[in-house]
Protein backbone atom coordinates (compact mmCIF):
# COMPACT_ATOMS: atom_id res chain seq x y z
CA UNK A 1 -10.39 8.60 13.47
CA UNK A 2 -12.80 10.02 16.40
CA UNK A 3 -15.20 6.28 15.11
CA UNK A 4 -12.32 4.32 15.44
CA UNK A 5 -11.30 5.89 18.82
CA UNK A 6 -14.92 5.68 20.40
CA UNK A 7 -15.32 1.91 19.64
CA UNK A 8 -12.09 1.35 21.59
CA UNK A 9 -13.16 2.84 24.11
CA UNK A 10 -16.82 0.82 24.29
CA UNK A 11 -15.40 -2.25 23.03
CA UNK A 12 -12.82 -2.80 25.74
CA UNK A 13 -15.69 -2.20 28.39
CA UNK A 14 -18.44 -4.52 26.47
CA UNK A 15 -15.78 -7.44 25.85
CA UNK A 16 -14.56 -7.45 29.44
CA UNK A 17 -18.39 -7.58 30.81
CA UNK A 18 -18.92 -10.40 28.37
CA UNK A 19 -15.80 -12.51 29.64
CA UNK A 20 -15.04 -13.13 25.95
CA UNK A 21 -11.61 -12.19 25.97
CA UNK A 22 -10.18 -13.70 29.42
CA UNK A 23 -9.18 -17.21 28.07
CA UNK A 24 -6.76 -15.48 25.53
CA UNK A 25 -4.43 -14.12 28.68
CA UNK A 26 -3.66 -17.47 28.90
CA UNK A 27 -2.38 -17.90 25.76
CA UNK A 28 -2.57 -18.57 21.40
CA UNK A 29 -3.42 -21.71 19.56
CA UNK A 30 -3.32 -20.33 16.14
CA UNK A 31 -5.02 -22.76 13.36
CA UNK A 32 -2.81 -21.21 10.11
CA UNK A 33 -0.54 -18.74 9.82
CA UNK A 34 -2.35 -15.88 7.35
CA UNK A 35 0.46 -13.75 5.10
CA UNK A 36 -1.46 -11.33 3.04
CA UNK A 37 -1.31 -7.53 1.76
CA UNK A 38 -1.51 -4.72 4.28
CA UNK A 39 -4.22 -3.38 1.91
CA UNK A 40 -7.23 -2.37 4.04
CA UNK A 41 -9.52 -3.81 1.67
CA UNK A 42 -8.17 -7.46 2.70
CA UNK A 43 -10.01 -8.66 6.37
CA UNK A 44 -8.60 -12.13 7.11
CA UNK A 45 -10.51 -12.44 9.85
CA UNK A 46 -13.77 -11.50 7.72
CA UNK A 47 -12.23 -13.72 5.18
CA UNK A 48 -12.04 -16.84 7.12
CA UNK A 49 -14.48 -16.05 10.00
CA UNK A 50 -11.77 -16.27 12.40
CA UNK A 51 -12.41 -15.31 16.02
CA UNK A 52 -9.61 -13.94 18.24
CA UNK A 53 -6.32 -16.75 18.49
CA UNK A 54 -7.29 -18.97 15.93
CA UNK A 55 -5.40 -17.02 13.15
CA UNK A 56 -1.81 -15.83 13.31
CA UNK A 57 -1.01 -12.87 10.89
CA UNK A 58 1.72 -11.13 8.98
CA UNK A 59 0.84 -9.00 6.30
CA UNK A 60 3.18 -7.43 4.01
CA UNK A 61 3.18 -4.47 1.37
CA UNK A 62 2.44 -6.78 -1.78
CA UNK A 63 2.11 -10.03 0.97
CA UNK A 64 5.77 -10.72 -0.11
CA UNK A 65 7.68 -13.11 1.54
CA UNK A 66 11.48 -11.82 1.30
CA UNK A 67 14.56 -14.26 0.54
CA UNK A 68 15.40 -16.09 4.08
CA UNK A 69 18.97 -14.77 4.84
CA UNK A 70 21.29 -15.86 7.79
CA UNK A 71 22.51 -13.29 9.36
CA UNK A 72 20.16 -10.63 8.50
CA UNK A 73 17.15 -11.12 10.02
CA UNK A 74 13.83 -9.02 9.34
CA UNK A 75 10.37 -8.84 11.06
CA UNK A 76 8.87 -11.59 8.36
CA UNK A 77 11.04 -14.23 8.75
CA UNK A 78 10.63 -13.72 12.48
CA UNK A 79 7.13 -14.33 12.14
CA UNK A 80 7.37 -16.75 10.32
CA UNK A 81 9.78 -18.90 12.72
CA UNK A 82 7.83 -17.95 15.61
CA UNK A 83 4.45 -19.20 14.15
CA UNK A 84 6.35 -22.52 12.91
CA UNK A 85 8.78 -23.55 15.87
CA UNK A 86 6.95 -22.17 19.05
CA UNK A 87 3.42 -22.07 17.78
CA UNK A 88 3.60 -25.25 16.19
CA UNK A 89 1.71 -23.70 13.30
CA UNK A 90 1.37 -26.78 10.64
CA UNK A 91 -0.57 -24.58 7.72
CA UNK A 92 0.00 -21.04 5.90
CA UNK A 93 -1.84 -19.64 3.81
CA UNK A 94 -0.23 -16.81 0.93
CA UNK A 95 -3.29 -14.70 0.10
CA UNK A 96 -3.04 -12.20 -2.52
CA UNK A 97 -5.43 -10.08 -3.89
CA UNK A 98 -7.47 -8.75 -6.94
CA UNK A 99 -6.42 -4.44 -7.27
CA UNK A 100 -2.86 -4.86 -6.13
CA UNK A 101 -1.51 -1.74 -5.64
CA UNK A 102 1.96 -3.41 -5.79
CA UNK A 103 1.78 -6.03 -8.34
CA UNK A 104 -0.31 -3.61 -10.32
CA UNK A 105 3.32 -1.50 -9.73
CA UNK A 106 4.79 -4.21 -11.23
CA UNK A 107 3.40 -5.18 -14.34
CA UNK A 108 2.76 -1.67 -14.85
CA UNK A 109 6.42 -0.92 -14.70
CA UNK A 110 5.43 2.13 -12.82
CA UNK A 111 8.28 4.73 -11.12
CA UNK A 112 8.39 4.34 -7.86
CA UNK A 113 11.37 6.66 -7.28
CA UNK A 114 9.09 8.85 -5.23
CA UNK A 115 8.52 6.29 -2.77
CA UNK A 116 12.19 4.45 -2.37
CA UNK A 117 11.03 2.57 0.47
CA UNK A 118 8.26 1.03 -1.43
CA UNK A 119 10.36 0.69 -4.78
CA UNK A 120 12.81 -0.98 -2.37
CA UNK A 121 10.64 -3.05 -0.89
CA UNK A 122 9.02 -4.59 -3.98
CA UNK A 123 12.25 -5.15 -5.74
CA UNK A 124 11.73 -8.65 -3.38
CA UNK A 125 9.10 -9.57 -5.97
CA UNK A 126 10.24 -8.76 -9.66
CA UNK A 127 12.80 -11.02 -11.37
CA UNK A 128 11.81 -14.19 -9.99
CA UNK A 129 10.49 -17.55 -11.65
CA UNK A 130 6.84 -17.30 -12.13
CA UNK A 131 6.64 -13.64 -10.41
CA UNK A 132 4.45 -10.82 -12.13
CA UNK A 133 6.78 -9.95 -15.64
CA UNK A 134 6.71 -5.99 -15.80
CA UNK A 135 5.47 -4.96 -18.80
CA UNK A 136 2.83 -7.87 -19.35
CA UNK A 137 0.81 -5.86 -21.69
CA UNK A 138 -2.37 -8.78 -20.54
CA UNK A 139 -2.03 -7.59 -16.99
CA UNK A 140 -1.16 -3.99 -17.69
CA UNK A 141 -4.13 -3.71 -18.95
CA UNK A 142 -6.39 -5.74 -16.29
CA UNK A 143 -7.28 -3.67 -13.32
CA UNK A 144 -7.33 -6.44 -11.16
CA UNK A 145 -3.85 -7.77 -12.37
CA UNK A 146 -5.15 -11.21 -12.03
CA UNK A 147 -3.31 -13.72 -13.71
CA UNK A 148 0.08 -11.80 -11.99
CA UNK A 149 -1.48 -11.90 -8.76
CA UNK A 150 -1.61 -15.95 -9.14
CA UNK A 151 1.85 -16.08 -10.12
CA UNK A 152 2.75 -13.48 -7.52
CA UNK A 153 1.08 -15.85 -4.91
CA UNK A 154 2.85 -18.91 -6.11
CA UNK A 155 5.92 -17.51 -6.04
CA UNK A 156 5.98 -16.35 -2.72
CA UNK A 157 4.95 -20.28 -1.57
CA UNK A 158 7.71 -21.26 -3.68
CA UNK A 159 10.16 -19.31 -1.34
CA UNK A 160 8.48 -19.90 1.95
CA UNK A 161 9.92 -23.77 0.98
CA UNK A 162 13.57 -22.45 1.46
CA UNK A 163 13.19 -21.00 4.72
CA UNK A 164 14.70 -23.84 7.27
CA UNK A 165 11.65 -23.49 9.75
CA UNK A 166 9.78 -24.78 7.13
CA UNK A 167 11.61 -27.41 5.83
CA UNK A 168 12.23 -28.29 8.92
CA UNK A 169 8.41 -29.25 9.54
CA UNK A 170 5.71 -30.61 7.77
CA UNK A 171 4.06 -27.68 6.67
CA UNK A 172 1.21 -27.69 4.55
CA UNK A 173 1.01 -24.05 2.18
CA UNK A 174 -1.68 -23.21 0.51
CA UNK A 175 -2.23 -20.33 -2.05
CA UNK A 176 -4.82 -17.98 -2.15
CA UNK A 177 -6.40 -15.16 -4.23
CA UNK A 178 -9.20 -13.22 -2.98
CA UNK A 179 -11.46 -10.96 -4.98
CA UNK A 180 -12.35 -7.47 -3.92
CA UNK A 181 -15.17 -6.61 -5.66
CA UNK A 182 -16.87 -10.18 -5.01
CA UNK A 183 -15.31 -11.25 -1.72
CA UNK A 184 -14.59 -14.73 -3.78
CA UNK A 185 -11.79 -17.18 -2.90
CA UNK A 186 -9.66 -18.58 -5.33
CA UNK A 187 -7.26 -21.49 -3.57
CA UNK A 188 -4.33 -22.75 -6.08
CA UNK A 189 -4.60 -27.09 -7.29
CA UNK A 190 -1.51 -28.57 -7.52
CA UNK A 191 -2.85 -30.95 -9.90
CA UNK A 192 -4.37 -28.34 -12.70
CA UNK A 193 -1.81 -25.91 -11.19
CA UNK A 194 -4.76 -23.47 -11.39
CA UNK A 195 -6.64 -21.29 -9.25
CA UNK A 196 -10.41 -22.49 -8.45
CA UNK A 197 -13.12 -21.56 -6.07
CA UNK A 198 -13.45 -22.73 -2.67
């Protein structure tokens, strides 16, 4: 912690000398909204090379978008609006990721009753069209949980459509799988409907 404490403290100094970070008190133009996994492993600045206000981010335990529902608003779906409707935010990008704790959870079919919050949490995932099937022996057995991770991704697009910010705009969503171990990007075709290098 004491590293991460002692670059605050320089950085703040170095970046104010520099005049880098002034223009940003006046405001964010955000490029894409970025909804990923809280996993530390997963930069999306690093990823993309964004610098400071040109990406808006939410990340999630599992990046999982959760059902839109009226009346019962949570922190996502506020994000979500607020990058859409006062942003003006025109492109989000669902990135999951290769060694998901959480989809590996999943598939694995692993007890979770240790961690209710979590097992709580995640029940947003399982049981829906084209989600990660627990028990999938093929990505039980894959450490990266691959091929769930893709479906995983898609499915959370696939709900982002229902939420009325959304289809209230023409928003363009794009689905993404990044690799851990190679730092490789895998974007999702609509016409193969399959995942390919970008």
């Amino acid at each position: 912690m004491q590293t991460f404490i002692d670059h605050a403290r320089s950085f703040g100094r170095s970046a104010a000398r520099s005049g880098k970070l002034a223009a940003l008190a006046r405001g964010q133009a955000p490029q894409a909204l970025f909804i990923t996994c809280s996993d530390s492993r997963v930069i999306p600045s690093l990823i993309t090379g964004a610098r400071p206000g040109e990406l808006f981010e939410l990340r999630t335990a599992g990046n999982i978008v959760p059902p839109y529902t009226p009346g019962h608003p949570s922190s996502e779906a506020a994000t979500i609006e607020y990058a859409i409707d006062v942003l003006g935010i025109r492109d989000i990008v669902v990135c999951g990721h290769s060694h998901c704790g959480a989809v590996g959870a999943l598939v694995r079919g692993d007890d979770l009753t240790a961690v209710p919050a979590v097992r709580d949490w995640l029940a947003h995932a399982a049981g829906e069209p084209g989600g990660p099937a627990a028990g999938d022996r093929a990505d039980a057995d894959d450490p990266a949980v691959e091929r769930a991770v893709h479906h995983h991704v898609l499915t959370q697009v696939l709900r982002l459509r229902s939420y009325p910010c959304v289809e209230r705009h023409e928003v363009r969503l794009h689905g993404w799988y990044y690799e851990v171990h190679t730092g490789t990007v895998l974007a999702h075709q609509g016409g193969s409907d399959m995942f390919e290098a970008l």
